[in-house]
C-alpha atoms as a PDB file:
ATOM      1  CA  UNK A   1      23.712-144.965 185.273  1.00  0.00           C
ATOM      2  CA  UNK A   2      21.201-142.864 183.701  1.00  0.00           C
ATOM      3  CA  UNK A   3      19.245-140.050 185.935  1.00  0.00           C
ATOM      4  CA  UNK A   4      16.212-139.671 183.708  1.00  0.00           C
ATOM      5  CA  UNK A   5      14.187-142.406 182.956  1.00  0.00           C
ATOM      6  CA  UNK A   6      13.866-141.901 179.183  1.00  0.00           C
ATOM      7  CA  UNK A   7      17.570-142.084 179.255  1.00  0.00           C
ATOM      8  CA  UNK A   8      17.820-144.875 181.165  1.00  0.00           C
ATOM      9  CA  UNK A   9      15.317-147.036 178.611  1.00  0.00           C
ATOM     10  CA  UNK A  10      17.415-145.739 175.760  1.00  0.00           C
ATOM     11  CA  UNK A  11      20.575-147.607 177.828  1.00  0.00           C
ATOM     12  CA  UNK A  12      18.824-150.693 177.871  1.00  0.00           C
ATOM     13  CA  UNK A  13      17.222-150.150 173.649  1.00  0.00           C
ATOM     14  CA  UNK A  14      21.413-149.781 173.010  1.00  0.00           C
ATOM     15  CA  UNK A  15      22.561-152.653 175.151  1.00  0.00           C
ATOM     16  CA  UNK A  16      19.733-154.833 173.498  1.00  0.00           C
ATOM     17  CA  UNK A  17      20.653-153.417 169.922  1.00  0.00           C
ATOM     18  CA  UNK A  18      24.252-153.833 170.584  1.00  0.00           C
ATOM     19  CA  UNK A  19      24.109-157.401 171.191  1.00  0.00           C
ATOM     20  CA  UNK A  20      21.834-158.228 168.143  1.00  0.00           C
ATOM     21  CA  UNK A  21      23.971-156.739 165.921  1.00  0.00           C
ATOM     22  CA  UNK A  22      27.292-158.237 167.777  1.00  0.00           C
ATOM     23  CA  UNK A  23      25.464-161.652 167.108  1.00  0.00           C
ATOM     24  CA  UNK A  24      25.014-160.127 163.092  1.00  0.00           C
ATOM     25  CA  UNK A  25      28.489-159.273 162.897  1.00  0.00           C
ATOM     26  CA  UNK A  26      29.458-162.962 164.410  1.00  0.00           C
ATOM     27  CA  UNK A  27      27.704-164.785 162.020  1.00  0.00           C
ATOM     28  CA  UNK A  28      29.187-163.009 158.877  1.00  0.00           C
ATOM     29  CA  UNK A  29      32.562-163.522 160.274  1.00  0.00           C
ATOM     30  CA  UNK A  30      31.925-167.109 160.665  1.00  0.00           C
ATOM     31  CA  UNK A  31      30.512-167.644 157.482  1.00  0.00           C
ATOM     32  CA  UNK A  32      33.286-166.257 156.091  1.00  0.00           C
ATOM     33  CA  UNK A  33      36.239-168.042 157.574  1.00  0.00           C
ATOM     34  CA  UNK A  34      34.189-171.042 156.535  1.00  0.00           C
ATOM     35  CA  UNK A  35      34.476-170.002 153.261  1.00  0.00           C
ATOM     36  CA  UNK A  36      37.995-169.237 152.925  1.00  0.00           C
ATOM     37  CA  UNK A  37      38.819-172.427 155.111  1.00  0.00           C
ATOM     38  CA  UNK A  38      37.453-174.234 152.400  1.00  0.00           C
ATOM     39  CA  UNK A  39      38.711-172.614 149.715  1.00  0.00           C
ATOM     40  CA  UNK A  40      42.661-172.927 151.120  1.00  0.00           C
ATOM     41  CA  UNK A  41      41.641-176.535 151.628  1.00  0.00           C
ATOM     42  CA  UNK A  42      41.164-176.244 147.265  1.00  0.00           C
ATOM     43  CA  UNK A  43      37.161-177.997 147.756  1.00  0.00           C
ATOM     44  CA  UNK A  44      35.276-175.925 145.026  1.00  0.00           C
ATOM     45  CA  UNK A  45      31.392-177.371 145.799  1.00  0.00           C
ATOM     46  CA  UNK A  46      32.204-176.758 149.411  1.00  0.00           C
ATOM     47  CA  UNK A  47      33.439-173.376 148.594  1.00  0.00           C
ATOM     48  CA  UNK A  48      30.661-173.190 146.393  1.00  0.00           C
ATOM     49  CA  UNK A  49      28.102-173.612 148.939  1.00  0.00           C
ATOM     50  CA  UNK A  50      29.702-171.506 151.423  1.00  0.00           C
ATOM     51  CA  UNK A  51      29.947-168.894 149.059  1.00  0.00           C
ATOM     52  CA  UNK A  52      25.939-168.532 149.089  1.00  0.00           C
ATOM     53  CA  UNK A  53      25.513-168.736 152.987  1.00  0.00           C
ATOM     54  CA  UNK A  54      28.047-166.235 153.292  1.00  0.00           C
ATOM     55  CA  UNK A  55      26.790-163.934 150.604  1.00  0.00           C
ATOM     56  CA  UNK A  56      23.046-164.485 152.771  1.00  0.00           C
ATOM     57  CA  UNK A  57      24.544-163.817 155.977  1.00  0.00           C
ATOM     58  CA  UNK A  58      26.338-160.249 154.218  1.00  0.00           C
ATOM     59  CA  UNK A  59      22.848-159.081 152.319  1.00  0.00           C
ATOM     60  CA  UNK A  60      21.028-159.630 155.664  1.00  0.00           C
ATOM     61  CA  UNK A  61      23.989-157.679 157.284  1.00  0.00           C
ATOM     62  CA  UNK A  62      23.587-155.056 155.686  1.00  0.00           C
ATOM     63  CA  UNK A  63      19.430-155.121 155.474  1.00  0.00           C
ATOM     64  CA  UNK A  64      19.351-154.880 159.639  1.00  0.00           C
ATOM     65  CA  UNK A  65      21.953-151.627 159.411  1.00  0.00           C
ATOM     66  CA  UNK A  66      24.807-153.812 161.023  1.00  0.00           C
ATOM     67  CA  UNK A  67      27.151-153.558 157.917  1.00  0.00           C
ATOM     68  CA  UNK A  68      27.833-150.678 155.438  1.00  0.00           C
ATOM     69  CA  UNK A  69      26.160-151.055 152.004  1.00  0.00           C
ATOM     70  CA  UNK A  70      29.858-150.492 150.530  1.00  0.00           C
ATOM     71  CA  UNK A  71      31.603-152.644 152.962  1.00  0.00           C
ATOM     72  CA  UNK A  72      29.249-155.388 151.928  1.00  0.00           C
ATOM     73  CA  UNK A  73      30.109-154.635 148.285  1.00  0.00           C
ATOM     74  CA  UNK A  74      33.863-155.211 149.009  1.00  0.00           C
ATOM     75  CA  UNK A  75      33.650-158.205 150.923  1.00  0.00           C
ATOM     76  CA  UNK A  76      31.504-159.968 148.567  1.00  0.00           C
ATOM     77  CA  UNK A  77      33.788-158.792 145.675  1.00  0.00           C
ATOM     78  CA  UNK A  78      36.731-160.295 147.831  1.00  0.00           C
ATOM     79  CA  UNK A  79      34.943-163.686 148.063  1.00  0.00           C
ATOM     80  CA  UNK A  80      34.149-164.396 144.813  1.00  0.00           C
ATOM     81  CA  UNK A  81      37.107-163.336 143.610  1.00  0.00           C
ATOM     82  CA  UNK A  82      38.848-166.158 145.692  1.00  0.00           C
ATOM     83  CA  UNK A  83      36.117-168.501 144.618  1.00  0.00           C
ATOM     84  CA  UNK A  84      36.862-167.704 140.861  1.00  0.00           C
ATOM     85  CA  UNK A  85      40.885-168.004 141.414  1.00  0.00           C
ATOM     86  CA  UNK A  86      39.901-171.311 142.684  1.00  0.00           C
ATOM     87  CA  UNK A  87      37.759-172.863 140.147  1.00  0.00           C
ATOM     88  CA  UNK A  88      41.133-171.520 137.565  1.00  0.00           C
ATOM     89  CA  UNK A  89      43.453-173.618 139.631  1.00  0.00           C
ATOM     90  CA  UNK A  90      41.030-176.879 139.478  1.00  0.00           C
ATOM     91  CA  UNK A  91      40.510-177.216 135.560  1.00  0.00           C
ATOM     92  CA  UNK A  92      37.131-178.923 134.746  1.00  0.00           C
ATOM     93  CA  UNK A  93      37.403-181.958 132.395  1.00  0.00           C
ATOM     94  CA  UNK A  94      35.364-180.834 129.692  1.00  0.00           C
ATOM     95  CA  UNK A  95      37.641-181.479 126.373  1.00  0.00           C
ATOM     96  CA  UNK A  96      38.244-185.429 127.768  1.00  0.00           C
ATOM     97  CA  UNK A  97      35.584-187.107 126.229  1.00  0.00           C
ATOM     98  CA  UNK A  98      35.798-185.388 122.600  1.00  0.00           C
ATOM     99  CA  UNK A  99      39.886-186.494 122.572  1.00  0.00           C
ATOM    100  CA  UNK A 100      38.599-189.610 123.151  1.00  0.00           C
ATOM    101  CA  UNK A 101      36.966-189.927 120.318  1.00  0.00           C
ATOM    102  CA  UNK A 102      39.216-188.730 118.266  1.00  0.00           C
ATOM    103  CA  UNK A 103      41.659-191.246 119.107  1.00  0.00           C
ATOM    104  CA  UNK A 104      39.305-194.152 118.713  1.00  0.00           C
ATOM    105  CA  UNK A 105      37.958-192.476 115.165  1.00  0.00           C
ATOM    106  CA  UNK A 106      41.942-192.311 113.703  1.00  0.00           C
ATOM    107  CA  UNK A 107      42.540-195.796 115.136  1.00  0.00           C
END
């Protein structure tokens, strides 16, 4: 323990700072495994959705000083890039409805 007293208040500022910014850290690791839980189970608006609370919970990260600027940058990079390999596995529907009429128009 501390001797002085201004050293002993700047114990307790750390200890208080260090578990703000351990709770910081916990949320962006939870958001993420969220995200890539639901992105291994293949759901894309689920994925979607986490995608944005885990991008939040990164920004704010990084706003408070808990997370690099850079590390931020590469761990948002590394979630969308799972979100977008995603979305190519799961092809949208789009050309149904025009081969559909088609089909009935040459019939």
């Amino acid at each position: 323990m501390a001797n002085i007293r201004s050293a002993a208040k700047r114990a307790r500022q750390a200890e208080a700072r260090r578990l703000r910014n351990r709770a910081t850290k916990s949320r962006v690791r939870t958001r993420l495994r969220r995200f890539f839980e639901l992105v291994a189970q293949g759901e894309v608006q689920g994925a979607r959705e986490a995608l944005r609370l885990a991008m939040s919970a990164i920004d704010k990260a990084v706003k408070k000083g808990v997370l690099h600027r850079n590390t931020a940058a590469r761990r948002k990079s590394r979630i969308m890039k799972a979100l977008v390999a995603l979305e190519a596995q799961k092809p949208k529907r789009r050309g149904a409805r025009s081969t559909q009429r088609k089909s009935a128009a040459e019939a």
